[in-house]
Protein backbone atom coordinates (compact mmCIF):
# COMPACT_ATOMS: atom_id res chain seq x y z
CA UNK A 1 16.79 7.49 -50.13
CA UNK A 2 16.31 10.18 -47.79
CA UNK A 3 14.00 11.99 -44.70
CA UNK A 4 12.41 15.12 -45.56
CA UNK A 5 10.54 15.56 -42.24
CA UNK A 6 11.24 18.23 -40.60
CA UNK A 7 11.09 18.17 -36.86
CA UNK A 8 13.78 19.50 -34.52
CA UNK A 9 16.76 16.46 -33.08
CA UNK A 10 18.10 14.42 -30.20
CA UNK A 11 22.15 14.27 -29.45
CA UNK A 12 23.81 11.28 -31.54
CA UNK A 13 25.07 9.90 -28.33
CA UNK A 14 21.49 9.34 -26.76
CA UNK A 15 20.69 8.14 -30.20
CA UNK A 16 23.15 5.34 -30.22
CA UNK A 17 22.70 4.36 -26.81
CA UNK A 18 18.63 3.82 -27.18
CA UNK A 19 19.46 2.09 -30.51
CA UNK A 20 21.75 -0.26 -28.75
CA UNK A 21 19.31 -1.26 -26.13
CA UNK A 22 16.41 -1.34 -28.06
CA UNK A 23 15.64 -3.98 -30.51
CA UNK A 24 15.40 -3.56 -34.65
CA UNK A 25 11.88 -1.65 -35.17
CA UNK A 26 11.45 -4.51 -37.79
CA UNK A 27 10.98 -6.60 -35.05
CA UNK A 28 8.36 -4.63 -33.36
CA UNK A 29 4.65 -3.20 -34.13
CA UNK A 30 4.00 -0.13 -35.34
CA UNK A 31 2.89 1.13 -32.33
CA UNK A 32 6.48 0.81 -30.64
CA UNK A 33 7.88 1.96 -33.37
CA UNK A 34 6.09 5.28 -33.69
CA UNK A 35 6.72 5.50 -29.29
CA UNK A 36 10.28 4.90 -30.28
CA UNK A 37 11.14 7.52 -32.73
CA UNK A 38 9.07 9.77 -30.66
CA UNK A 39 11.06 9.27 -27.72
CA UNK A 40 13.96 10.36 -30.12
CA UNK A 41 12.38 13.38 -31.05
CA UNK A 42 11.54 14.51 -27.73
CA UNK A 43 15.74 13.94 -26.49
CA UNK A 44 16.62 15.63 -29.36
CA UNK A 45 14.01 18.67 -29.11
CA UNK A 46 16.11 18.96 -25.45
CA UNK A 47 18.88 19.07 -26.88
CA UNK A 48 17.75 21.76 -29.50
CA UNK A 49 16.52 24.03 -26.83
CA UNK A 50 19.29 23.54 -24.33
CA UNK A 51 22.51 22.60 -25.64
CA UNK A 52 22.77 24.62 -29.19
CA UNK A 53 24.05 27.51 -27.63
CA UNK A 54 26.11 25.64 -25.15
CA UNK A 55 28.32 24.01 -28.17
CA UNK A 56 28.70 27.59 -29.95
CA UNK A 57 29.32 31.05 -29.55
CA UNK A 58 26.50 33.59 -29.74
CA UNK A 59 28.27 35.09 -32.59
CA UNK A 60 28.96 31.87 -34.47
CA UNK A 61 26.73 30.98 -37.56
CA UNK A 62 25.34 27.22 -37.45
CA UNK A 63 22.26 24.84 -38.37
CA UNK A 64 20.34 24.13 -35.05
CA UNK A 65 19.70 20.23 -33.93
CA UNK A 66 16.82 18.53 -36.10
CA UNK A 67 15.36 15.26 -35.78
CA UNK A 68 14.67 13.58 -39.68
CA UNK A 69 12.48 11.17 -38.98
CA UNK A 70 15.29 8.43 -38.46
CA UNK A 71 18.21 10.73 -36.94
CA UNK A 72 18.96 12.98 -35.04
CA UNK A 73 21.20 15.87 -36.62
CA UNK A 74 23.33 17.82 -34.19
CA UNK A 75 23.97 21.22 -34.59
CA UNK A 76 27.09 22.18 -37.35
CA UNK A 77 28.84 24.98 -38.02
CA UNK A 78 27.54 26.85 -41.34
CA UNK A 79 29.64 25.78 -44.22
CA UNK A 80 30.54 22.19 -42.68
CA UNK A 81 28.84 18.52 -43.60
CA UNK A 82 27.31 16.69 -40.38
CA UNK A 83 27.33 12.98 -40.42
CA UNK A 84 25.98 9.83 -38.32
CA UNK A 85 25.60 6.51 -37.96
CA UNK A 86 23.14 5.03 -40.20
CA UNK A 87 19.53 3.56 -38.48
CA UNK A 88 19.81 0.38 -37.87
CA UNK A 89 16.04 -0.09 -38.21
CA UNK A 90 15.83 0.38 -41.81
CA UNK A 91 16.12 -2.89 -43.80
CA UNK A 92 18.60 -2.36 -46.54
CA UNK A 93 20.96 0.16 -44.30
CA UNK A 94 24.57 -0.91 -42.67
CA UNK A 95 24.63 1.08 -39.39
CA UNK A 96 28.53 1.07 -39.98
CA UNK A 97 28.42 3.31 -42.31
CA UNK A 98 27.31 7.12 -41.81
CA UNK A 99 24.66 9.40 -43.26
CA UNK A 100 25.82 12.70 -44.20
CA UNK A 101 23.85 16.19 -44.13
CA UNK A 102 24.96 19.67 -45.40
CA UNK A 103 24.88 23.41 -43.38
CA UNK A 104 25.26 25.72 -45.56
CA UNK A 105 27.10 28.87 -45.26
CA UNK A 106 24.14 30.94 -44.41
CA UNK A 107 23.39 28.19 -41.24
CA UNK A 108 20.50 26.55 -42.80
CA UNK A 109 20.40 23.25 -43.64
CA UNK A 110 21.00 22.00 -47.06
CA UNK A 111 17.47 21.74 -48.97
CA UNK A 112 16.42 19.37 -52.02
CA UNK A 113 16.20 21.06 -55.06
CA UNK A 114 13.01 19.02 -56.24
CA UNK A 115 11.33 18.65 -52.94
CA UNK A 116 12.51 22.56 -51.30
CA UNK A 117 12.34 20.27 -48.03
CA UNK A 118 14.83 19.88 -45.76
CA UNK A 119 17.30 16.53 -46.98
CA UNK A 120 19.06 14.07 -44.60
CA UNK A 121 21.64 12.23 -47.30
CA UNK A 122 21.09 8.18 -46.57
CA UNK A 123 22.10 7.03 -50.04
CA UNK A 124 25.45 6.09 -48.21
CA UNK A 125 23.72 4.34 -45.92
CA UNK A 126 22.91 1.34 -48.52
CA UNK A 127 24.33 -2.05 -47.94
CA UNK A 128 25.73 -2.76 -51.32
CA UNK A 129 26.20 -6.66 -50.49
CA UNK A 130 23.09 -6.76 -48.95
CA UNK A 131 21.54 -5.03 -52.28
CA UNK A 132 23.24 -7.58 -54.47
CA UNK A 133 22.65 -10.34 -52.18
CA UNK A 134 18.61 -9.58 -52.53
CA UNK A 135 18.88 -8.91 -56.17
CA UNK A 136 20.25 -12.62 -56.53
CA UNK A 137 17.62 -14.07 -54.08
CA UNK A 138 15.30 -12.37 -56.72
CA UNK A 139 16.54 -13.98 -59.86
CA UNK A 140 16.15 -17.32 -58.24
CA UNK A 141 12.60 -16.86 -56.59
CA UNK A 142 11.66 -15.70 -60.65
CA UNK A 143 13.45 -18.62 -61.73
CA UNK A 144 12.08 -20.49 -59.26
CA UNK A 145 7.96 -19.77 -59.89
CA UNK A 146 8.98 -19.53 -63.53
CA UNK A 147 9.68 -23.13 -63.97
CA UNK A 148 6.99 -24.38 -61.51
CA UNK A 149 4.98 -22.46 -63.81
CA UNK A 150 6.17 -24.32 -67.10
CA UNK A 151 5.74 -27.20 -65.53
CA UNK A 152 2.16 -27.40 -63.85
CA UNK A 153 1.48 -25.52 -67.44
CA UNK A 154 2.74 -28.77 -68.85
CA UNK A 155 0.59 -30.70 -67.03
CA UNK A 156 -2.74 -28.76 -67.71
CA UNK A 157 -2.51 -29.56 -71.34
CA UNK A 158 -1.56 -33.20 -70.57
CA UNK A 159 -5.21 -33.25 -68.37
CA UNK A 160 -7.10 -31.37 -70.88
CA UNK A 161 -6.19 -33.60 -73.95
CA UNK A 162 -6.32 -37.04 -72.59
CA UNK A 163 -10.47 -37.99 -72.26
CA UNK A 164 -9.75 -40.71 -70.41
CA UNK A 165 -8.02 -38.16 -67.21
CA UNK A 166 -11.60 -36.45 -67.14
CA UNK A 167 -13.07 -37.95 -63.54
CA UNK A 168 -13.78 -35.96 -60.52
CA UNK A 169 -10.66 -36.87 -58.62
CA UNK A 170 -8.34 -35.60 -62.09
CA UNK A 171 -10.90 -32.41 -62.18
CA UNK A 172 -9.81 -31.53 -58.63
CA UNK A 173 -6.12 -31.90 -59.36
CA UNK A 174 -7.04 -29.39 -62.54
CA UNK A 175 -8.58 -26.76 -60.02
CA UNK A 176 -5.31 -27.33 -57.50
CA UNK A 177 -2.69 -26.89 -60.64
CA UNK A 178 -4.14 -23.71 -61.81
CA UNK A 179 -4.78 -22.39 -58.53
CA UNK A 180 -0.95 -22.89 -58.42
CA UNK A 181 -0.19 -21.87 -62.25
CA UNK A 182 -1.96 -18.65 -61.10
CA UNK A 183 -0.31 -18.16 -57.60
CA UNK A 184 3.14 -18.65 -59.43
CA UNK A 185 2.21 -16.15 -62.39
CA UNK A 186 1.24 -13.52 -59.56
CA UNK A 187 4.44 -14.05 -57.71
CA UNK A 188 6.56 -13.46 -61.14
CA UNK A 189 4.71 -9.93 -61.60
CA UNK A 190 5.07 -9.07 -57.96
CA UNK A 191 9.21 -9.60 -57.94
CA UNK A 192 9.42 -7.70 -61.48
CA UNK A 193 7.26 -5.09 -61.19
CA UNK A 194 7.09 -4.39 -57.63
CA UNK A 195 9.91 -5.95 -55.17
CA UNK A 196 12.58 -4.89 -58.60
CA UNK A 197 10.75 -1.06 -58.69
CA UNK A 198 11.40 1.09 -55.33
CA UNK A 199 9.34 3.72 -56.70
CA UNK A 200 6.14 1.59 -57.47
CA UNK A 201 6.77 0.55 -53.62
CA UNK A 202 6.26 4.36 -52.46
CA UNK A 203 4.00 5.71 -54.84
CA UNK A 204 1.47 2.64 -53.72
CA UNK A 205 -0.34 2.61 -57.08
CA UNK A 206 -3.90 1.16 -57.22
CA UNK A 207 -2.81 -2.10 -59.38
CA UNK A 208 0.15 -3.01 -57.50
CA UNK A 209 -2.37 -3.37 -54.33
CA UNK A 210 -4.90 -5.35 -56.61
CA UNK A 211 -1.60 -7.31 -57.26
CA UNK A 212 -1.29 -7.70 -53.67
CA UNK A 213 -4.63 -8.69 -53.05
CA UNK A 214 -5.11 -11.41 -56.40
CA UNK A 215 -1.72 -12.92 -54.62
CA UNK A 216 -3.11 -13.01 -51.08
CA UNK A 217 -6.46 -14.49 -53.38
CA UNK A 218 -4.52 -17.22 -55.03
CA UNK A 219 -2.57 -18.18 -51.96
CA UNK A 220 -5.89 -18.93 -49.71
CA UNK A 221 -7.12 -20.91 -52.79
CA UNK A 222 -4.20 -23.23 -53.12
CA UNK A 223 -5.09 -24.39 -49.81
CA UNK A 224 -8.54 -24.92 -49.82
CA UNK A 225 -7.79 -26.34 -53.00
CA UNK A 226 -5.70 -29.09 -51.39
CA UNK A 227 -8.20 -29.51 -48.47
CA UNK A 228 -10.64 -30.81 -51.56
CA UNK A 229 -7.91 -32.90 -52.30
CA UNK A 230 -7.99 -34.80 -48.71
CA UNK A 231 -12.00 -34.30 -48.52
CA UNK A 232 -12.59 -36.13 -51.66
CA UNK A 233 -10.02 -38.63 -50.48
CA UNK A 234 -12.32 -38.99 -47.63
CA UNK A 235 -15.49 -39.09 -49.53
CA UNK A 236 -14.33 -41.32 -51.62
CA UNK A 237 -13.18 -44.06 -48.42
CA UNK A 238 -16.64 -43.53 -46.42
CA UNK A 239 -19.25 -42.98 -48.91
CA UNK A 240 -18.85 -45.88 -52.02
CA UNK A 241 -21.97 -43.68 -53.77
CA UNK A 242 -21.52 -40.21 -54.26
CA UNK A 243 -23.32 -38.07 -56.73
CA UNK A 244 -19.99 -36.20 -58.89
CA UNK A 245 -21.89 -33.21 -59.97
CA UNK A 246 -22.84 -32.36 -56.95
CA UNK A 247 -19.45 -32.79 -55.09
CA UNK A 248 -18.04 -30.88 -57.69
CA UNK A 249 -20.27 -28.08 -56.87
CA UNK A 250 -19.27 -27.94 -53.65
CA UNK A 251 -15.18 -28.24 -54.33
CA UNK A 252 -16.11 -25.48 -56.21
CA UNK A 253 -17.28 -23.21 -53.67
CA UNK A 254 -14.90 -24.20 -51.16
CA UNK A 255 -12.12 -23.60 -53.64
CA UNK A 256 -13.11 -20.74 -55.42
CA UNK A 257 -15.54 -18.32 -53.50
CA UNK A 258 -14.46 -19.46 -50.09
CA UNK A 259 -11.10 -17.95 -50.72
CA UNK A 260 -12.89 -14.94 -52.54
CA UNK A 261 -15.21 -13.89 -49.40
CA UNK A 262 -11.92 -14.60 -47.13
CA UNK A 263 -9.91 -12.24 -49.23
CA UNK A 264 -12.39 -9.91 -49.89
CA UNK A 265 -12.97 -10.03 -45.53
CA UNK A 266 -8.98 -9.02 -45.57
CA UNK A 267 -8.78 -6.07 -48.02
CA UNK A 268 -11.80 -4.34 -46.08
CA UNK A 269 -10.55 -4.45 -42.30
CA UNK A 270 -6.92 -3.86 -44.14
CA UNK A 271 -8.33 -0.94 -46.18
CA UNK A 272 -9.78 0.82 -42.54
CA UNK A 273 -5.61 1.53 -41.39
CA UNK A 274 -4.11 3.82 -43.43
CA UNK A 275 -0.94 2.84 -42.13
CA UNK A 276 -1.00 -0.45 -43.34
CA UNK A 277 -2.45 0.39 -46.97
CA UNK A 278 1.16 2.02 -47.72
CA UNK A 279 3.50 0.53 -49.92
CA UNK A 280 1.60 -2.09 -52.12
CA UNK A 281 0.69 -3.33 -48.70
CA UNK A 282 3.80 -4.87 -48.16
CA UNK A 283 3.87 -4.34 -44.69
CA UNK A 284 2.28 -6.92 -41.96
CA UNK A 285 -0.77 -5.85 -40.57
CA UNK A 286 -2.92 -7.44 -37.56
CA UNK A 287 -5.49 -7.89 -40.68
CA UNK A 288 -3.58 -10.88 -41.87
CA UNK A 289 -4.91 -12.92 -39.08
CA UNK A 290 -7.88 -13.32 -41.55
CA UNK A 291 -5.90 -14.99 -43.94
CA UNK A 292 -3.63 -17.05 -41.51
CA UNK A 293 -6.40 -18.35 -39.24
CA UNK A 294 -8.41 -20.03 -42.42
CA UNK A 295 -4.88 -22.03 -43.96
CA UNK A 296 -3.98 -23.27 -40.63
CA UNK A 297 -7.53 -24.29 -40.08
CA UNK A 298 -7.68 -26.40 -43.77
CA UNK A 299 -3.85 -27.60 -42.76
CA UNK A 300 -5.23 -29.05 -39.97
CA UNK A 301 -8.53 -30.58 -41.11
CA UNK A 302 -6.71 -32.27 -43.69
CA UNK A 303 -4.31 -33.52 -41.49
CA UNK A 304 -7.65 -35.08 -39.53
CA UNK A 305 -8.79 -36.14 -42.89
CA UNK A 306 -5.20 -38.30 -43.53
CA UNK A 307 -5.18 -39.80 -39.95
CA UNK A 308 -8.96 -41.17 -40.28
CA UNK A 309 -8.40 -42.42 -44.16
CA UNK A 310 -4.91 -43.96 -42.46
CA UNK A 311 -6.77 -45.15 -39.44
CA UNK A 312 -9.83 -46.61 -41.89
CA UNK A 313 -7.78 -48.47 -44.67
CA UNK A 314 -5.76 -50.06 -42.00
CA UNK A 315 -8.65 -51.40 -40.07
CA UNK A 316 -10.45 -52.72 -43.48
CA UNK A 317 -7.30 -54.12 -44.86
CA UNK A 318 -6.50 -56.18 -41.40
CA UNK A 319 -10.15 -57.19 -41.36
CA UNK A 320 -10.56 -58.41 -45.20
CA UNK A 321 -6.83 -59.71 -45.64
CA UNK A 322 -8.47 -62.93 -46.61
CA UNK A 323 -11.11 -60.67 -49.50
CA UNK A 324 -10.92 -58.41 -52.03
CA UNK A 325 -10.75 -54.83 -50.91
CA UNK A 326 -14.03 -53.00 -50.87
CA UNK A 327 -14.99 -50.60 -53.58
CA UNK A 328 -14.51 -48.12 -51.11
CA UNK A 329 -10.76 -48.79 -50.18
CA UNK A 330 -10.39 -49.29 -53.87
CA UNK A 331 -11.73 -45.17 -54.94
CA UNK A 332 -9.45 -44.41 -51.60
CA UNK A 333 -6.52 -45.96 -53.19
CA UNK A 334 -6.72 -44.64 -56.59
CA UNK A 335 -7.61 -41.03 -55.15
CA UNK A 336 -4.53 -41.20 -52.99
C-alpha cells in the first residue's frame, strides 16, 4: 500500500501541525480534501526550493523534499531511510506508527521495481487490530445475511407450496421476501468478493460496479416493497371492494420498476464524476441523494399510512363496540 505520485514535499512539522488542526479527510468532501493535500503540496514545494540546501552542504549527496500524495518526504542524506508519521486520513492506517522511504546512495529516491515510479513504503502504516477487527465484523455481517437468507428462503417455499397462502396480501409478502432474499444474496457477494479483495477495490472492474448498482437496486426495492405492504393495509381498511389483479399490477410497478428507473436515475448522474466511479463505487457521492430522498419519502408515507389505519380502526371499533366489525376492519385486521 503505497503513493507513487510524484510531486515535490512540505516539512513534516507543517505536516503534523495542519493534520492536528484539521479534521480526518473522511469526514470531509472531496473538494476539501483535494484543497487540503494541495495546501500540503504547496508548503512542501517551499520547502523544496528553500530549505534543501539550507539542511546540507553543497557538496553533500541527498534526495530533495517530495510530496507523495499523502506525505511529505524531507530531504535525506543518500544511503539513509526517511520516515514519518503515518496519514491519519487514510482508513485502515495508525498515525502512531511511521512510513518509511529509501535514498539511495546515488541521492535518488528508492523506485518500485514493477511500477519504475517513485515508492513511499506505507505497508507499516497498517493497523493490524484494526485489520483483524474488520475481518471479524466481516465474518459476522456474512453470517449475518447468510442466515437471513436461509431463512426468508425457508419461507418462500412454505408460500409457494401451501394453495391456500395464495391471496394478494400473501403475494405481497412473496415480492417483500425476495426483494430481501435478493438484497441479502447481493450483500454476501459484495463482502466476499469485493470488501475481502483490495485489488478488485482498485482495479474497479465493470461487474463489481454492476454489483454495486443490483445492491443499491435491491435496497430501494425492499422499501417500496414494504410501502405496498402499508398501502394495501390501507386499501384494504378504506375500500371493502377492490379489484386484486389490478392492485397487483400496480404493487408491481411500484415495487419493481419504480426502484429500477430510481436506480437507473443514480448510476447516470453517478457515472458523469469520474471521481466518484472509482473503486466499485464505494465512495459517497452527492448522487446518492437520489436514492436517499425516495426511502425516506416511502418511510414516511407509510408511517402516514399506519397513523390513519390506527386513527380509522379506533374510531370504527369505538363506534360499533355494540356490532360486528365491518368487512373492512376485518381485511385491515388480517392484512396487519
Amino acid at each position: 500500500m503505497a503513493s507513487s505520485v510524484t510531486v515535490p514535499g512540505l516539512e513534516m512539522s507543517s505536516i503534523a501541525s495542519n493534520m492536528s488542526a484539521t479534521p480526518d479527510l473522511k469526514l470531509i468532501d472531496k473538494t476539501s480534501e483535494i484543497l487540503f493535500l494541495l495546501r500540503l503540496y504547496e508548503q512542501c514545494e517551499d520547502q523544496r526550493k528553500n530549505l534543501d540546501h539550507v539542511m546540507f552542504n553543497d557538496s553533500s549527496l541527498f534526495c530533495p523534499t517530495m510530496f507523495d500524495g499523502w506525505s511529505c518526504w524531507n530531504a535525506t542524506l543518500a544511503g539513509e531511510t526517511a520516515k514519518t508519521a503515518c496519514p491519519n486520513f487514510i482508513v485502515g492506517f495508525d498515525s502512531r506508527r511511521f512510513a518509511l522511504r529509501t535514498c539511495l546512495e546515488n541521492g535518488s529516491w528508492f523506485q518500485h521495481p514493477v511500477t519504475k515510479k517513485f515508492w513511499s513504503n506505507y505497508t507499516t502504516c497498517i493497523d493490524i487490530e484494526d485489520l483483524k477487527f474488520r475481518k471479524a465484523m466481516n465474518i459476522i455481517y456474512i453470517s449475518g445475511y447468510s442466515v437471513s437468507l436461509a431463512t426468508l428462503l425457508i419461507s418462500l417455499v412454505i408460500f409457494f407450496i401451501f394453495k391456500s397462502l395464495r391471496c394478494t396480501r400473501i403475494a405481497i409478502h412473496v415480492h417483500l421476501f425476495i426483494s430481501f432474499a435478493c438484497n441479502n444474496f447481493m450483500w454476501i457477494i459484495w463482502y466476499r468478493n469485493v470488501v475481502g479483495d483490495p485489488k478488485i477495490v482498485e482495479e474497479n472492474p465493470q461487474h463489481c460496479q454492476i454489483l454495486h448498482l443490483l445492491l443499491q437496486y435491491f435496497m430501494v426495492a425492499n422499501y417500496f416493497w414494504m410501502f405496498c405492504e402499508g398501502l394495501h393495509l390501507h386499501l384494504a381498511l378504506v375500500v371493502v371492494f377492490v379489484k386484486d389483479t389490478s392492485l397487483m399490477w400496480w404493487f408491481h410497478f411500484i415495487g419493481w420498476v419504480v426502484p429500477l428507473a430510481i436506480t437507473s436515475l443514480y448510476a447516470y448522474v453517478r457515472h458523469l464524476s469520474e471521481e466518484d466511479t472509482k473503486y466499485c463505487w464505494m465512495n459517497d457521492a452527492h448522487s446518492r441523494w437520489i436514492l436517499t430522498v425516495p426511502v425516506c419519502l416511502s418511510i414516511l408515507f407509510n408511517l402516514a399510512i399506519l397513523m390513519n389505519v390506527l386513527r380509522v380502526l379506533l374510531t370504527k371499533l369505538h363506534s360499533n363496540s355494540t356490532n360486528p366489525a365491518p368487512i373492512g376492519i376485518r381485511k385491515a385486521a388480517r392484512a396487519a
